[in-house]
N, C-alpha and C. Protein backbone atom coordinates (compact mmCIF):
# COMPACT_ATOMS: atom_id res chain seq x y z
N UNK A 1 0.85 -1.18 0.00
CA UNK A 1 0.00 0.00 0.00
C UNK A 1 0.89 1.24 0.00
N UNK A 2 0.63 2.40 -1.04
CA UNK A 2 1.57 3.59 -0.77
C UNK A 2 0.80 4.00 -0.12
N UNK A 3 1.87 4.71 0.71
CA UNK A 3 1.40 6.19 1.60
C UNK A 3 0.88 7.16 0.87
N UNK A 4 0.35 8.54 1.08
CA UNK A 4 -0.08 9.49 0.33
C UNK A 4 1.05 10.45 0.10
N UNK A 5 1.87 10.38 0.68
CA UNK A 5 3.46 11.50 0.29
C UNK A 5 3.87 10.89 -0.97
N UNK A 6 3.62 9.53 -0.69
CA UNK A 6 4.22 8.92 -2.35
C UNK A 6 3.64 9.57 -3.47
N UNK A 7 1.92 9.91 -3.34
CA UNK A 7 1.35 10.33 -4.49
C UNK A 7 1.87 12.23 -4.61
N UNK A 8 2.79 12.81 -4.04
CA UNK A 8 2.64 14.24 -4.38
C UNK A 8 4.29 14.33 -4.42
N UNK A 9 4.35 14.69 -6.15
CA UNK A 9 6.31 15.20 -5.65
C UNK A 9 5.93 16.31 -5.65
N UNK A 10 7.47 17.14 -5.54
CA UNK A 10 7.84 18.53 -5.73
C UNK A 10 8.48 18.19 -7.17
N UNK A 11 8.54 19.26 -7.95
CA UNK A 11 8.85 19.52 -9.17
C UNK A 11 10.15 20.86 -9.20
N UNK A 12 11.41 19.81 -9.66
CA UNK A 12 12.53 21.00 -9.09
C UNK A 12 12.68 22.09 -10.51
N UNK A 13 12.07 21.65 -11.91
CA UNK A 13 12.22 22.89 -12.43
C UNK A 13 10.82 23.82 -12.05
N UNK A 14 10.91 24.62 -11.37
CA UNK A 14 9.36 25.54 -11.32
C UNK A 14 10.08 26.92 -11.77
N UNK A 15 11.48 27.14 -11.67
CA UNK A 15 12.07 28.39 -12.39
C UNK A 15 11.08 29.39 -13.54
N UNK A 16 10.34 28.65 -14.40
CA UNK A 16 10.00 29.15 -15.63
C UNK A 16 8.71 29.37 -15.01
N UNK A 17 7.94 28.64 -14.19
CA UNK A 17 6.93 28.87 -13.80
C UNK A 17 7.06 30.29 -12.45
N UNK A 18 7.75 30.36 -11.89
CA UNK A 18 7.64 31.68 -11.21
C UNK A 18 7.94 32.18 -12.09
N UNK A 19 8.89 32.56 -13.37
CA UNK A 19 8.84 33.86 -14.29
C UNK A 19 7.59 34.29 -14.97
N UNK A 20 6.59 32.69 -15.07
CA UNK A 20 5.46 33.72 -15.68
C UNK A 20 4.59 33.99 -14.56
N UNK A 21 4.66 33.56 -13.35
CA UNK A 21 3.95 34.30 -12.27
C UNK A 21 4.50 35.88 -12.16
N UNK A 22 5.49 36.54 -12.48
CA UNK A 22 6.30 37.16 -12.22
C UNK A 22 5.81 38.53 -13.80
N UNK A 23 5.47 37.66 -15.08
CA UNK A 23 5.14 38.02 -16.35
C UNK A 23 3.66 38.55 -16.00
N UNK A 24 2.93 37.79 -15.79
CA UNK A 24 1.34 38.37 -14.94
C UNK A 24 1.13 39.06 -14.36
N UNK A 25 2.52 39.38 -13.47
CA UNK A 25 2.07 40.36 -12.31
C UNK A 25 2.07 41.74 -13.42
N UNK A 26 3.33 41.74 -14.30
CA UNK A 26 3.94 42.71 -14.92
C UNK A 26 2.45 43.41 -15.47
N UNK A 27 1.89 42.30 -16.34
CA UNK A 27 0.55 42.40 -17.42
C UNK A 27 -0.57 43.16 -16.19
N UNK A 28 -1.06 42.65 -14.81
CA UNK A 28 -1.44 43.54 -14.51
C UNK A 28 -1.07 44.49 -13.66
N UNK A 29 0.02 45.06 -13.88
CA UNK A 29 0.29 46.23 -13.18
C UNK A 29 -0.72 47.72 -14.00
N UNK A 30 -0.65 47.31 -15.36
CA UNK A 30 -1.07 48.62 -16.16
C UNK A 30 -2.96 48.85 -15.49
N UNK A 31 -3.27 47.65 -15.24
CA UNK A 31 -4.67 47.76 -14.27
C UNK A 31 -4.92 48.30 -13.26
N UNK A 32 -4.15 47.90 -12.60
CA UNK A 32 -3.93 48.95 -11.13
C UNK A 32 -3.35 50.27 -11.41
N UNK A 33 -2.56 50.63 -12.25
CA UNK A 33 -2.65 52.08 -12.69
C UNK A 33 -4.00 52.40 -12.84
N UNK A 34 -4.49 52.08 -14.00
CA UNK A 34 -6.11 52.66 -14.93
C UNK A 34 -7.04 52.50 -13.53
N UNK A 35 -6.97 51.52 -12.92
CA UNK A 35 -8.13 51.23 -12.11
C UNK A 35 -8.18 51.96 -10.77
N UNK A 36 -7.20 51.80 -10.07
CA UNK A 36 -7.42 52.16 -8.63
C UNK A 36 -6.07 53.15 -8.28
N UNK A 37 -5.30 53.72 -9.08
CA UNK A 37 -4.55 54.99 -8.45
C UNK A 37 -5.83 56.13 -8.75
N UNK A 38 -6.00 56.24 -9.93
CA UNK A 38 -7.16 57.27 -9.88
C UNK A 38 -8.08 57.43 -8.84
N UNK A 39 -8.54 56.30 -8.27
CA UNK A 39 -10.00 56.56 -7.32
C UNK A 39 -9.69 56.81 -5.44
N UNK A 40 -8.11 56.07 -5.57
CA UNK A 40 -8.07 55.39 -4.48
C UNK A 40 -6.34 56.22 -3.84
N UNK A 41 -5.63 56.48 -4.77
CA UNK A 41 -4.13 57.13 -4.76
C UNK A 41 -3.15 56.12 -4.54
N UNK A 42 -1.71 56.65 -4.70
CA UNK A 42 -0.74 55.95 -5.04
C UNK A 42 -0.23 54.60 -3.98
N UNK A 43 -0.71 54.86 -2.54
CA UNK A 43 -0.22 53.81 -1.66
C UNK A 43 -1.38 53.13 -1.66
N UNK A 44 -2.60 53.24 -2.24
CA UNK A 44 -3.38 51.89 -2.09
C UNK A 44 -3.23 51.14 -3.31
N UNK A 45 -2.85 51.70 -4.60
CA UNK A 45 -2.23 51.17 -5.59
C UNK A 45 -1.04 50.25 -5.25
N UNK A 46 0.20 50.96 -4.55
CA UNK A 46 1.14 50.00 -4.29
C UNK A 46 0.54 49.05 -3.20
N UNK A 47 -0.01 49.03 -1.97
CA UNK A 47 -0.45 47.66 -2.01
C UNK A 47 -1.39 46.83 -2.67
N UNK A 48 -1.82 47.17 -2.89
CA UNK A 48 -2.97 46.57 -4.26
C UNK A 48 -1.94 45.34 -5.45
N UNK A 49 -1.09 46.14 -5.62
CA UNK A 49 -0.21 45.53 -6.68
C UNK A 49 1.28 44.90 -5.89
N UNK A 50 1.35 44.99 -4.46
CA UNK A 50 2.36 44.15 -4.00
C UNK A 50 1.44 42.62 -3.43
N UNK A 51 0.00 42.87 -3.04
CA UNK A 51 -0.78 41.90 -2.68
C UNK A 51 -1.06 41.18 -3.84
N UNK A 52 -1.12 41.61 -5.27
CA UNK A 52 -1.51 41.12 -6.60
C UNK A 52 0.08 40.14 -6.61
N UNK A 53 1.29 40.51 -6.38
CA UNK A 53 2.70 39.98 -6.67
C UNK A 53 2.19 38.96 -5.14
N UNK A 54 1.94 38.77 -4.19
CA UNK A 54 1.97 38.01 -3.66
C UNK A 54 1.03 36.42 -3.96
N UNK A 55 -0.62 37.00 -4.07
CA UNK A 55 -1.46 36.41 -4.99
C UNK A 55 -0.61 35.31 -6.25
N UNK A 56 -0.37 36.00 -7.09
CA UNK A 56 0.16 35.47 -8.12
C UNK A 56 1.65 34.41 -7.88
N UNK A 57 2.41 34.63 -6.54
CA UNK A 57 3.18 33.88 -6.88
C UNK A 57 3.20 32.53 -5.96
N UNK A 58 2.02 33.03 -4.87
CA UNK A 58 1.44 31.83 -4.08
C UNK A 58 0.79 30.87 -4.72
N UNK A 59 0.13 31.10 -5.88
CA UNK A 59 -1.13 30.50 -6.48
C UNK A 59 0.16 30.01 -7.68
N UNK A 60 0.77 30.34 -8.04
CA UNK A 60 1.77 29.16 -8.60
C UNK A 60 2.38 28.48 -8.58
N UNK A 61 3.22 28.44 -6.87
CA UNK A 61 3.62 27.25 -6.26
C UNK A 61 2.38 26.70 -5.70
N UNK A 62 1.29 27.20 -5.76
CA UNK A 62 0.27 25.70 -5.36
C UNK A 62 0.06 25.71 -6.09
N UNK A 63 -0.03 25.82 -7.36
CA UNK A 63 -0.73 24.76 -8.37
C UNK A 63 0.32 24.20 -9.11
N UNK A 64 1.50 24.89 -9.63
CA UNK A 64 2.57 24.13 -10.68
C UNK A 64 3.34 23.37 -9.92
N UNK A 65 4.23 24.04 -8.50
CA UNK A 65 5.34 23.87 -7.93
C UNK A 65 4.73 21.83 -7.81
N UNK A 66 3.53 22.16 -7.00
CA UNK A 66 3.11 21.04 -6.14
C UNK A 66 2.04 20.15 -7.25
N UNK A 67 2.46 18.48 -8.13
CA UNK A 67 1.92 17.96 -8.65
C UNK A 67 1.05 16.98 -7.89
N UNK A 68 -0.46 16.36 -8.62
CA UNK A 68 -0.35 15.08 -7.94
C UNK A 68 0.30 14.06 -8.72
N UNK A 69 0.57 12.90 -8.56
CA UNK A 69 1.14 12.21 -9.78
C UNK A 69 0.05 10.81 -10.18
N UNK A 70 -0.01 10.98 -11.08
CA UNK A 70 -1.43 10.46 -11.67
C UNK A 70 -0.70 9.12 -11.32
N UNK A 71 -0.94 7.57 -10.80
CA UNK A 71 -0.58 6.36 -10.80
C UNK A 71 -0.63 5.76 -12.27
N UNK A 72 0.63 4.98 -12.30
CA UNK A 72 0.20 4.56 -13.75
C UNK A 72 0.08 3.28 -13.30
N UNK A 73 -1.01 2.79 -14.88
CA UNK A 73 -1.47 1.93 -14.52
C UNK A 73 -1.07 0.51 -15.66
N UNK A 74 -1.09 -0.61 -14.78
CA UNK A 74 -0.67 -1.40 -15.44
C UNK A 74 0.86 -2.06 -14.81
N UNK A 75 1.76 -0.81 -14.40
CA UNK A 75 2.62 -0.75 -13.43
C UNK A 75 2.36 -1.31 -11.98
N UNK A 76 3.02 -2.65 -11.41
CA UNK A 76 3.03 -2.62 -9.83
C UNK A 76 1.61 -2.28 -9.43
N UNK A 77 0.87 -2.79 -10.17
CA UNK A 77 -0.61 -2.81 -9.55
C UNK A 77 -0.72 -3.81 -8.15
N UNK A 78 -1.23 -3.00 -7.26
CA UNK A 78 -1.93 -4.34 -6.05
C UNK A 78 -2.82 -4.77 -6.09
């Protein structure tokens, strides 16, 4: 019987995947300009858009960094 740690690696290239977490943030920065310096001014903009860089790069190590690994089948079946 595997354990459940067996079913989840870590994935050591995620390099490319934080750059496009990193590419997204870039894409919406021009939003938080248009959108909320106008209504709201420049320090709720900068956190707005350091919480958007945090957002974005949390939500890509949970979803890319961390796989499940599908069992194959046919393989070492029990």
């Amino acid at each position: 019987m595997r354990s459940a740690s067996a079913r989840v690696r870590v994935q050591t290239d995620h390099t490319s995947w934080m750059a496009t977490s990193l590419l997204l943030w870039l894409c919406a920065l021009p939003l938080v300009g248009l959108l909320v310096l106008p209504w709201f001014g420049a320090r709720v903009a900068m956190i707005v858009a350091a919480g958007l860089l945090l957002a974005s790069v949390t939500a890509c190590y949970a979803i890319c960094a961390w796989q499940v690994a599908e069992p194959k089948r046919g393989v070492d079946d029990d």
